[in-house]
Protein backbone atom coordinates (compact mmCIF):
# COMPACT_ATOMS: atom_id res chain seq x y z
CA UNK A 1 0.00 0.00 0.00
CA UNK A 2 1.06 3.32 -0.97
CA UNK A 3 0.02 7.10 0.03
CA UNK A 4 -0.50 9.58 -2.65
CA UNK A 5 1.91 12.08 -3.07
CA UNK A 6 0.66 14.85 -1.22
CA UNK A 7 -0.52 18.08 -3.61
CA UNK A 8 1.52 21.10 -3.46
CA UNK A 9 -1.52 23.69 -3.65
CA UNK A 10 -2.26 25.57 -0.80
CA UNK A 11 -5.32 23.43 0.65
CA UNK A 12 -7.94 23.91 3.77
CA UNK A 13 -7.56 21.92 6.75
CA UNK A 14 -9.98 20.76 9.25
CA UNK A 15 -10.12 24.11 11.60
CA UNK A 16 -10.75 25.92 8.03
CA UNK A 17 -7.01 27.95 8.53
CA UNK A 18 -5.81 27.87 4.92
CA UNK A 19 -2.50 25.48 4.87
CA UNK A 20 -0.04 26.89 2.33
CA UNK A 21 3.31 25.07 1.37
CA UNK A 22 6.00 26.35 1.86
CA UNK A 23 8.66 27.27 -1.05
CA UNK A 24 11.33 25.00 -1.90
CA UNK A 25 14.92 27.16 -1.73
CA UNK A 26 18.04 26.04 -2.95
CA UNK A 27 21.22 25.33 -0.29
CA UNK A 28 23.96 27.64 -0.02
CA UNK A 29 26.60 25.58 0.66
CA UNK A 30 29.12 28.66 0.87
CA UNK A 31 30.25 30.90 2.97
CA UNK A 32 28.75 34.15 2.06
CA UNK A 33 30.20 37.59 1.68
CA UNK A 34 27.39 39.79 2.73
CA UNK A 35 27.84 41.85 6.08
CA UNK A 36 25.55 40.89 7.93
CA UNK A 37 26.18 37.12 6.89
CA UNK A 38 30.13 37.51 8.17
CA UNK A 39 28.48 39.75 11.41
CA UNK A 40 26.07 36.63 12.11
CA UNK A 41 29.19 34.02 11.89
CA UNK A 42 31.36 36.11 13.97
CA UNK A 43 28.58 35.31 16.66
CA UNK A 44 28.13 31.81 16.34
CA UNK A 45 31.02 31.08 18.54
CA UNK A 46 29.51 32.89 21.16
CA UNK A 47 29.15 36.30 23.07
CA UNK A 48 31.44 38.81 20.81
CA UNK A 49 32.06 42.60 21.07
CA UNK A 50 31.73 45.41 18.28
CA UNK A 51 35.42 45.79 17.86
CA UNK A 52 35.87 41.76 17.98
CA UNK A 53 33.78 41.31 15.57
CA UNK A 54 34.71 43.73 12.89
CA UNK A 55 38.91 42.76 13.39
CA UNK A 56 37.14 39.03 12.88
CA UNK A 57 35.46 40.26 9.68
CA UNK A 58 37.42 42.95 8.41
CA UNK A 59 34.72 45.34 8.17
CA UNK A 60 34.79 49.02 9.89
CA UNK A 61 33.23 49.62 12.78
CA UNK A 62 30.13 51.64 11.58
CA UNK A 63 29.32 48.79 9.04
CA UNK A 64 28.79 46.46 12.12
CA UNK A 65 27.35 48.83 13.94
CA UNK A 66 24.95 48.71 11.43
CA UNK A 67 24.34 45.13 10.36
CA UNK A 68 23.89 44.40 14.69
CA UNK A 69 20.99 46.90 15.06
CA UNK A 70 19.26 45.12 11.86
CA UNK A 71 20.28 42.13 12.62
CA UNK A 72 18.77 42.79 16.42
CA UNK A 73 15.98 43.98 15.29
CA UNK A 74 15.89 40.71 12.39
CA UNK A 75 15.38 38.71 16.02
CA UNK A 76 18.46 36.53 14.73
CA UNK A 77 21.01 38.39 17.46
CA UNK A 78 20.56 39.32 20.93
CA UNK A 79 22.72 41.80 23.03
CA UNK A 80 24.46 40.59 26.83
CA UNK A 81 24.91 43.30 29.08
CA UNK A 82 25.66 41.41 31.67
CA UNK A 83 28.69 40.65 29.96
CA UNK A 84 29.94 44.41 29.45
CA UNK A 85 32.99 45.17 30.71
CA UNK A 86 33.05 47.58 33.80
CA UNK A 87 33.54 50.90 33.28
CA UNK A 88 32.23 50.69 29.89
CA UNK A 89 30.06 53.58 28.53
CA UNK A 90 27.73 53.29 25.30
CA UNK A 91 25.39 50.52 23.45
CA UNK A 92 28.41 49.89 21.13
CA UNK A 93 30.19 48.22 24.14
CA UNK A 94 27.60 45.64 24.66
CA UNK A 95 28.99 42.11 23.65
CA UNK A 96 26.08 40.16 20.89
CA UNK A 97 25.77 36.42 20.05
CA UNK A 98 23.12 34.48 18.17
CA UNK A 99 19.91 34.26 20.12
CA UNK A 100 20.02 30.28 20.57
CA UNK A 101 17.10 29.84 22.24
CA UNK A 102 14.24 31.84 20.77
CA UNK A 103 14.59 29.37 17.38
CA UNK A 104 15.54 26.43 15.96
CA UNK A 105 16.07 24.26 12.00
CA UNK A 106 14.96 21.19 11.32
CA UNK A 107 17.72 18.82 9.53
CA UNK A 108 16.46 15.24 8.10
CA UNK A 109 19.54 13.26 6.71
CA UNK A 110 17.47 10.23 4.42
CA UNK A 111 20.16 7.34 4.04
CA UNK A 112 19.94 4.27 2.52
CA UNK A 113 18.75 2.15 5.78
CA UNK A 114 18.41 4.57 8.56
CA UNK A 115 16.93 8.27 8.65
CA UNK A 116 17.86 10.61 11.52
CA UNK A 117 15.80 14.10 12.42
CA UNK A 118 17.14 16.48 14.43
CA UNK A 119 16.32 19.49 16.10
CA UNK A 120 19.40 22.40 16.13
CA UNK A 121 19.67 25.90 17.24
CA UNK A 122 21.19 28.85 14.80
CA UNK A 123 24.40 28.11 16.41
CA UNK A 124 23.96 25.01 14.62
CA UNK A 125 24.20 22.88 17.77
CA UNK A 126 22.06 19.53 17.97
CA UNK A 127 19.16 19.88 20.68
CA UNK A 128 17.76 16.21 20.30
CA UNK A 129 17.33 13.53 17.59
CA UNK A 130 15.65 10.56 16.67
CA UNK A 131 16.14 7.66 13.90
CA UNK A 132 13.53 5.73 11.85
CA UNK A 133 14.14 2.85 9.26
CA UNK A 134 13.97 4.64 6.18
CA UNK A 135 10.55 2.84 4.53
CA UNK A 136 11.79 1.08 1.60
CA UNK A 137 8.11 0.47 0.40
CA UNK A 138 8.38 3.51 -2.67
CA UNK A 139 9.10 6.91 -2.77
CA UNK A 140 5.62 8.72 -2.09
CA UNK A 141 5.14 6.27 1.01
CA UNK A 142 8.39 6.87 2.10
CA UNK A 143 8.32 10.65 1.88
CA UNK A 144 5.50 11.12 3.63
CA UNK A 145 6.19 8.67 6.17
CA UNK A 146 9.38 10.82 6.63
CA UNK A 147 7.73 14.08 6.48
CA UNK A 148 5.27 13.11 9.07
CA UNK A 149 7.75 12.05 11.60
CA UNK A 150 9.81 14.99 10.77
CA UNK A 151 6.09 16.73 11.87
CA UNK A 152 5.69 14.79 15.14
CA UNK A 153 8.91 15.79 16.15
CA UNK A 154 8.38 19.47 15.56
CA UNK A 155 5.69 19.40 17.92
CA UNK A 156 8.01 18.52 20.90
CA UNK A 157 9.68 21.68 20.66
CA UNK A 158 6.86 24.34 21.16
CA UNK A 159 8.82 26.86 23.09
CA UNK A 160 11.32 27.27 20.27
CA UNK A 161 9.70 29.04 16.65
CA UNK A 162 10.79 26.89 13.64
CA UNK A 163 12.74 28.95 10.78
CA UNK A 164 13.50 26.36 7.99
CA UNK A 165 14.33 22.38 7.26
CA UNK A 166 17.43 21.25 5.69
CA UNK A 167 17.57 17.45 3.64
CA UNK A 168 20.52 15.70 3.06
CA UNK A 169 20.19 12.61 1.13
CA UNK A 170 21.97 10.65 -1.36
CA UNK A 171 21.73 9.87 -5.50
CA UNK A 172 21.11 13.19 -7.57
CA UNK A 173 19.62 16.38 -5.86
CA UNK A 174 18.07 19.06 -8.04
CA UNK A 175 18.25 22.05 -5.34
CA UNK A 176 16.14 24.31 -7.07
CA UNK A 177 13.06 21.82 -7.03
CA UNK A 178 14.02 19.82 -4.13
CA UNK A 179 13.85 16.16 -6.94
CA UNK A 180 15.98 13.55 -5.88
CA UNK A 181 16.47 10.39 -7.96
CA UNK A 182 18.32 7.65 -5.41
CA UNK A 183 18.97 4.58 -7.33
CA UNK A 184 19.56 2.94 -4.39
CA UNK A 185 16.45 3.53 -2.43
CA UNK A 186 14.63 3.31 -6.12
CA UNK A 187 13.07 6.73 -6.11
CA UNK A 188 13.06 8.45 -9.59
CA UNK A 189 12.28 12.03 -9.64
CA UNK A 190 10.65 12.28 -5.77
CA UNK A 191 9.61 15.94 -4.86
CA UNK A 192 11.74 15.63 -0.82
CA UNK A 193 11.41 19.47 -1.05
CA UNK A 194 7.50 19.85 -1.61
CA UNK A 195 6.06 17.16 -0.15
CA UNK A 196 8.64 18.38 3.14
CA UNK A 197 7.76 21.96 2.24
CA UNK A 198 3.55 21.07 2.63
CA UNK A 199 3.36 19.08 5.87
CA UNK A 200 5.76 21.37 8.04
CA UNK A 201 4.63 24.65 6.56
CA UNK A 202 8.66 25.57 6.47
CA UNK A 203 11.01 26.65 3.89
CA UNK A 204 13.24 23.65 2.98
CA UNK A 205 16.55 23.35 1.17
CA UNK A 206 18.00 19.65 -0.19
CA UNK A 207 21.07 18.91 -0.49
CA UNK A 208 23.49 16.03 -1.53
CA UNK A 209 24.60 14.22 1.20
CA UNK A 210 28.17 14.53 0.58
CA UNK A 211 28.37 17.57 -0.42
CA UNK A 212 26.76 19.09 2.75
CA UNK A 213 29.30 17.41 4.76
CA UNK A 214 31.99 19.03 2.92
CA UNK A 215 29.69 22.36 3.67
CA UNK A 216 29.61 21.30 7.61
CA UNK A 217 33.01 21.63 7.60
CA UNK A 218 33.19 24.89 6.61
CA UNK A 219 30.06 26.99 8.25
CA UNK A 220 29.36 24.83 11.57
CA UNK A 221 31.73 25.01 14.48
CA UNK A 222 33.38 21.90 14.65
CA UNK A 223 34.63 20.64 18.31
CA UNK A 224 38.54 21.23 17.84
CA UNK A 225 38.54 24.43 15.51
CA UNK A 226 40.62 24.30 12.55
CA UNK A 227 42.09 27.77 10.95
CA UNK A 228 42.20 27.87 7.74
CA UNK A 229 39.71 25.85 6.06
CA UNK A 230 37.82 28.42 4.10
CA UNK A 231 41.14 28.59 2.19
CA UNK A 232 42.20 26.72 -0.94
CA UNK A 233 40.46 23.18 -1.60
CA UNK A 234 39.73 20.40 0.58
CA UNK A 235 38.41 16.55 -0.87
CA UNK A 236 36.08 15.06 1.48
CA UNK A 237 35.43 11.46 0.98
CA UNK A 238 32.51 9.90 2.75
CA UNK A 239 32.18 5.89 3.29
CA UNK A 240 29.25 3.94 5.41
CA UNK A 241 26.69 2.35 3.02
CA UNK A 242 27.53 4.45 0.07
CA UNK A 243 30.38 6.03 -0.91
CA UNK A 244 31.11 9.70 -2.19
CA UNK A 245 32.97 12.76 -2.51
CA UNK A 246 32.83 16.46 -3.04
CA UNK A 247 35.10 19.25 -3.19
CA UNK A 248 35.61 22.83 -2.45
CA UNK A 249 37.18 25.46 -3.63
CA UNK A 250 37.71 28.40 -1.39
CA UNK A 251 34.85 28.48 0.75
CA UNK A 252 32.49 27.06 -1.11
CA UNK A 253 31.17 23.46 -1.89
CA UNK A 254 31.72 22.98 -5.72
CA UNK A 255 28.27 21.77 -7.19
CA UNK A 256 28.35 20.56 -10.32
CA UNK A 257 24.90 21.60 -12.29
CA UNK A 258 24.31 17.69 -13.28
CA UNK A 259 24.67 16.48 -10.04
CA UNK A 260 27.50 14.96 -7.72
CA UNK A 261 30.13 13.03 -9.42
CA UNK A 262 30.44 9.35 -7.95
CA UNK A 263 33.14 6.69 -7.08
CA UNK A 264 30.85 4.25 -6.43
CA UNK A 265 32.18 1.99 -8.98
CA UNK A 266 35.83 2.64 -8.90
CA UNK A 267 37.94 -0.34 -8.83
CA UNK A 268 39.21 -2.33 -5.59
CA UNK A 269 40.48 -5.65 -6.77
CA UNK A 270 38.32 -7.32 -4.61
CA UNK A 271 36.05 -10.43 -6.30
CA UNK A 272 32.81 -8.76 -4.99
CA UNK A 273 30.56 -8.96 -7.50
CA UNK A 274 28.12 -5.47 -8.00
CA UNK A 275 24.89 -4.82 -9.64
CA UNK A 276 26.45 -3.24 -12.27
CA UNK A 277 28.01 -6.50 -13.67
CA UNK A 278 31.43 -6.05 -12.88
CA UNK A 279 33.48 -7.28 -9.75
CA UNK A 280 35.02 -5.26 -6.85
CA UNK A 281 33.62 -1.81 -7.05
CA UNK A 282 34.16 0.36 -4.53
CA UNK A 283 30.86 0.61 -3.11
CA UNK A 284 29.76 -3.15 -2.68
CA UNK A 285 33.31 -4.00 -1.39
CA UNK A 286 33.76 -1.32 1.44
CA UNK A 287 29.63 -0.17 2.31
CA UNK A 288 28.44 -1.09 5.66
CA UNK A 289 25.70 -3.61 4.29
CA UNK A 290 28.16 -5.10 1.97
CA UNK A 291 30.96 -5.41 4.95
CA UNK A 292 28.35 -7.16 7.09
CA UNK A 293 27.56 -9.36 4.65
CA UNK A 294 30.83 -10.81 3.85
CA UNK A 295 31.66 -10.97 8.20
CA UNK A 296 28.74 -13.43 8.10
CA UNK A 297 29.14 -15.51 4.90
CA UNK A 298 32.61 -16.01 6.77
CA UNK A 299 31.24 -17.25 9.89
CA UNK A 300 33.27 -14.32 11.67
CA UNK A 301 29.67 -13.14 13.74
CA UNK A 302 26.44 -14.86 13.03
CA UNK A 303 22.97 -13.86 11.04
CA UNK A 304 21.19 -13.33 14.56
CA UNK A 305 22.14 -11.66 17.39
CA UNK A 306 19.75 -12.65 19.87
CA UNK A 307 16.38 -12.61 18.52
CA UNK A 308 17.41 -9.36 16.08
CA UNK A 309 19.40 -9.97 13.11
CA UNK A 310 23.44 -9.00 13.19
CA UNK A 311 24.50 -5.86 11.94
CA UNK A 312 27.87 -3.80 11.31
CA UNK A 313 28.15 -3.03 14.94
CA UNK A 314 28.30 -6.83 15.64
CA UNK A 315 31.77 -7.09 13.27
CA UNK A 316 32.93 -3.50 15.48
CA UNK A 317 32.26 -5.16 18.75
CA UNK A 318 33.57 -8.40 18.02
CA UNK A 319 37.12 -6.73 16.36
CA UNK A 320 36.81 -5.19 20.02
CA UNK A 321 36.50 -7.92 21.79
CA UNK A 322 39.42 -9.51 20.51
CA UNK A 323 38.31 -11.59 17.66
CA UNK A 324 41.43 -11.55 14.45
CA UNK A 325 38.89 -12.53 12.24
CA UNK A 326 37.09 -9.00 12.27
CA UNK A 327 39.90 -7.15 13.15
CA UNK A 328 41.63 -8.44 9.94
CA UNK A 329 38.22 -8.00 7.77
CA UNK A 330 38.18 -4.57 9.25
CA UNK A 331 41.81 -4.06 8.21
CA UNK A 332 41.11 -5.40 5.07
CA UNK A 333 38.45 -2.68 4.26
CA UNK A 334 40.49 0.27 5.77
CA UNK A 335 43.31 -1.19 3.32
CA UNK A 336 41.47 -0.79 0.33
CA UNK A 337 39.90 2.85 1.47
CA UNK A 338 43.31 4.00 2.05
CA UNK A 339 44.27 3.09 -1.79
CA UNK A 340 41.37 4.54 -3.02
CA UNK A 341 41.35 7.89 -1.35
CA UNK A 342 45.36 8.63 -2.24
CA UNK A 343 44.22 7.14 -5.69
CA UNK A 344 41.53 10.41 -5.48
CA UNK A 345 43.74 12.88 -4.00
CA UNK A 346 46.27 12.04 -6.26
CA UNK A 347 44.15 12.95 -9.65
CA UNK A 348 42.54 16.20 -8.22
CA UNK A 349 45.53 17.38 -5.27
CA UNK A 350 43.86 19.09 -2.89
CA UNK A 351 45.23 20.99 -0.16
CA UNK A 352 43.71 19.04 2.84
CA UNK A 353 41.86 15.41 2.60
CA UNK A 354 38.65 14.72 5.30
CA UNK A 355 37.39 11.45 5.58
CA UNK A 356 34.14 11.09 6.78
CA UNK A 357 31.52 8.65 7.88
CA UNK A 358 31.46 5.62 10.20
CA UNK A 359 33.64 3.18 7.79
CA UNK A 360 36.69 5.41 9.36
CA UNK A 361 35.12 6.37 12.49
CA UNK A 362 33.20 3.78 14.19
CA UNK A 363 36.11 1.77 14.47
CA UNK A 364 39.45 3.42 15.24
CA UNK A 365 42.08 1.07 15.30
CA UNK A 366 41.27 0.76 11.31
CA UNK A 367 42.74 4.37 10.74
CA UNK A 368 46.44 3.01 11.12
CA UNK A 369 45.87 0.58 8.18
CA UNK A 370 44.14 3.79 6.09
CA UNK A 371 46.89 5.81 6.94
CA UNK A 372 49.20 3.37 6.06
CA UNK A 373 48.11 2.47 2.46
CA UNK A 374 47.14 6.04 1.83
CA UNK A 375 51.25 6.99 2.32
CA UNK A 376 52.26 3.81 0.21
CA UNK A 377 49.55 4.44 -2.76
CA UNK A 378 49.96 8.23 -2.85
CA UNK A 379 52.51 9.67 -5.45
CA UNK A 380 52.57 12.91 -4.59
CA UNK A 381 54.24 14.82 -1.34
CA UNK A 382 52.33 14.38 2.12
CA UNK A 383 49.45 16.28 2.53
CA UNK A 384 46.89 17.17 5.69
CA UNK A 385 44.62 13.93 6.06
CA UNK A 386 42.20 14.15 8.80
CA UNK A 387 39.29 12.93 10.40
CA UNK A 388 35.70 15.21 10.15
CA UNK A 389 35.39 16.99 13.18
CA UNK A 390 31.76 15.74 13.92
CA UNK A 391 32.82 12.05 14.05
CA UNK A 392 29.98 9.62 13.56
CA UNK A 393 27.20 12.33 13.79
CA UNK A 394 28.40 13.76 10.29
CA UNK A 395 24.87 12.92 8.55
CA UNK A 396 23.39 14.93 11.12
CA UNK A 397 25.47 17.81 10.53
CA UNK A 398 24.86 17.17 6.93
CA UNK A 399 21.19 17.74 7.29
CA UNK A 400 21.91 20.93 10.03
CA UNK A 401 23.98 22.78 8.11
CA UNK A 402 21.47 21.98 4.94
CA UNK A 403 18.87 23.84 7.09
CA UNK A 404 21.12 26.81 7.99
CA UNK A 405 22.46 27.61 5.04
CA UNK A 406 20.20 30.00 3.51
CA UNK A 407 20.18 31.94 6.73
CA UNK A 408 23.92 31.88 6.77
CA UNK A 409 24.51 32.77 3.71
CA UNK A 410 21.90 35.85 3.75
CA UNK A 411 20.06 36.30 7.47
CA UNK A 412 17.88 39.16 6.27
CA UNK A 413 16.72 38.59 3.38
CA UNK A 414 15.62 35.07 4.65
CA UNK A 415 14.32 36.46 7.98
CA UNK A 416 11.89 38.50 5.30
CA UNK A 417 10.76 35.53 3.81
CA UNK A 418 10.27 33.81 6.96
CA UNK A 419 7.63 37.20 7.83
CA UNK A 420 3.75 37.04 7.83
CA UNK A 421 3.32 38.85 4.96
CA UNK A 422 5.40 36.81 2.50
């Protein structure tokens, strides 16, 4: 059974209000040049003063004067007086941050298997989360089983006023529509961003997966800071149960107009057969669901655990526990990963490499053997290699930063479209 894709129109609902979607707006997965979008992300590291925050942003004084009283009056900053120094004279001494508690964004990442909703505040800081299976029964049950959830969690957070929702999902995005084709999940031309758009009465922006990771990286504060990374180009490769990359290019996610590129079916030299007809693609060697299914054909953890079937944290916990058998499986993938990303940073050279996604972060001891066959494959001279900052919650980010963005990257004008009379 099957719901109908839910129409677009505005429509009446039972209390007569008239229920109007909301418009679909493209991502920007950049970091903007506006003033008042460098004044708003000189607060989202907290409390800042005047004078702090125009040496942050090289702007002069008056300019921040300015884009702080609009942006006060916007409702997207608030002043702390408590926090003026003593002795102090004049408004223009009073520190600012981000008001993080009147508001909050709504960030669905859809993967393959498991979706996750969370709730974050314009600091882009997680509040609270859930996961549901993502409904592999087609694409208009599935998105508005998602879009309903996505619904019955808004309602927890009534003291907060909702601004936008952010998607990040996988296959081909179109993020002027809000379309996504996932050959994976089977969906062919799905409207995410209206049927989203209609039952939360939000703005919402979708995004490729991958590519809003890369974005995370550069507009969200990640738990160890890193200077630097708005500069020059950066690959980020992802790996749990897909596989992809993006790229940017001086503070800003390149996005190619036909969609993401993908490695999905880049050589290994392993004997796994893929749908695709050929053997040891990337993808079905080194994917979560793939990994899994090998540790069981090889007796290394069983089908069931208990009265639940097995899954990849089984093969984690028993490499954990001491068993060679998934520790050298485990190896075996972080081996191949290794090759493959210096095989990718090799043909574009990046500046800096971030890996990203639980194939290199749910089990550690694996990033010695990536490490290790990234220096041997690589032909060129060493470069920074590191770990995403946001560990194994990078799909959330993903979907936070999706559902930021356009405030980011513009706070008025999108505080104007959030307004009554739009």
């Amino acid at each position: 059974m099957s719901l109908p894709i839910l129409e677009r129109s505005a429509s009446r609902v039972a209390t007569g209000r008239v229920r109007t979607a909301r418009p679909v707006i493209a991502p920007e997965l950049r970091i903007a040049d506006n003033p008042a979008s460098a004044v708003l992300r000189a607060a989202t590291g907290g409390p800042v003063s005047r004078d702090n925050a125009a040496r942050t942003t090289g702007l002069s004084i008056a300019t921040v004067n300015r884009q702080v009283s609009a942006l006060l009056a916007a409702g997207l900053l608030r002043e702390r007086p408590d926090l003026t120094a003593s002795g102090a004279v004049g408004r223009p001494r009073v520190p600012f941050e981000i008001d993080h508690e009147a508001y909050l964004t709504l960030g669905i990442h859809i993967g393959a298997a498991v979706t996750k909703i969370v709730a974050a505040d314009l600091r882009g800081r997680i509040l609270g989360g859930l996961a549901i299976a993502t409904p592999q029964t087609g694409q208009d049950f599935a998105t508005n089983t998602v879009a309903r959830s996505a619904r019955a969690f808004l309602q927890r957070w009534h003291r907060r006023k909702p601004l936008w929702a952010g998607v990040a999902i996988g296959g081909r995005v179109d993020p002027l529509t809000g379309v996504v084709d996932h050959p994976k999940l089977e969906w062919k031309g799905a409207p995410v961003g209206a049927v989203l758009g209609e039952v939360l009465e939000l703005p919402v922006s979708v995004a490729p997966h991958v590519e809003a990771m890369a974005a995370s990286e550069l507009l969200l504060p990640t738990p160890e800071p890193r200077e630097g990374q708005e500069r020059g180009s950066s690959l980020y490769f992802y790996v749990r149960e897909t596989a992809g990359i993006a790229v940017t290019l001086d503070g800003r996610v390149h996005t190619p107009s036909n969609g993401p590129g993908s490695i999905a079916h880049l050589p290994t030299g392993s004997d796994v057969e893929c749908v695709c007809g050929r053997r040891g693609c990337l993808e079905v060697t080194v994917g979560d669901r793939a990994l899994h299914a090998r540790a069981v054909g090889r007796g290394v953890i069983p089908a069931y655990n208990g009265t639940a079937g097995s899954t990849i944290a089984d093969l984690y916990r028993a490499a954990e526990g001491g068993s060679e058998a998934a520790r050298e499986l485990l190896a075996e993938r972080a081996t191949m990963l290794g090759h493959t990303v210096a095989m990718v940073r090799d043909m574009l050279n990046p500046d800096r490499v971030i890996l990203g996604g639980q194939a290199f972060t749910a089990y550690r001891p694996a990033l010695a053997h990536v490490a290790n066959a990234f220096r041997q494959a690589s032909i060129l001279p060493a470069t920074d290699i590191r770990i995403s900052g946001f560990g194994g919650k990078v799909q959330e980010f993903a979907a936070v930063v999706t559902s930021v963005s356009a405030i980011y990257a513009d706070p008025l004008a999108a505080m104007r479209r959030l307004s009554p009379a739009e």
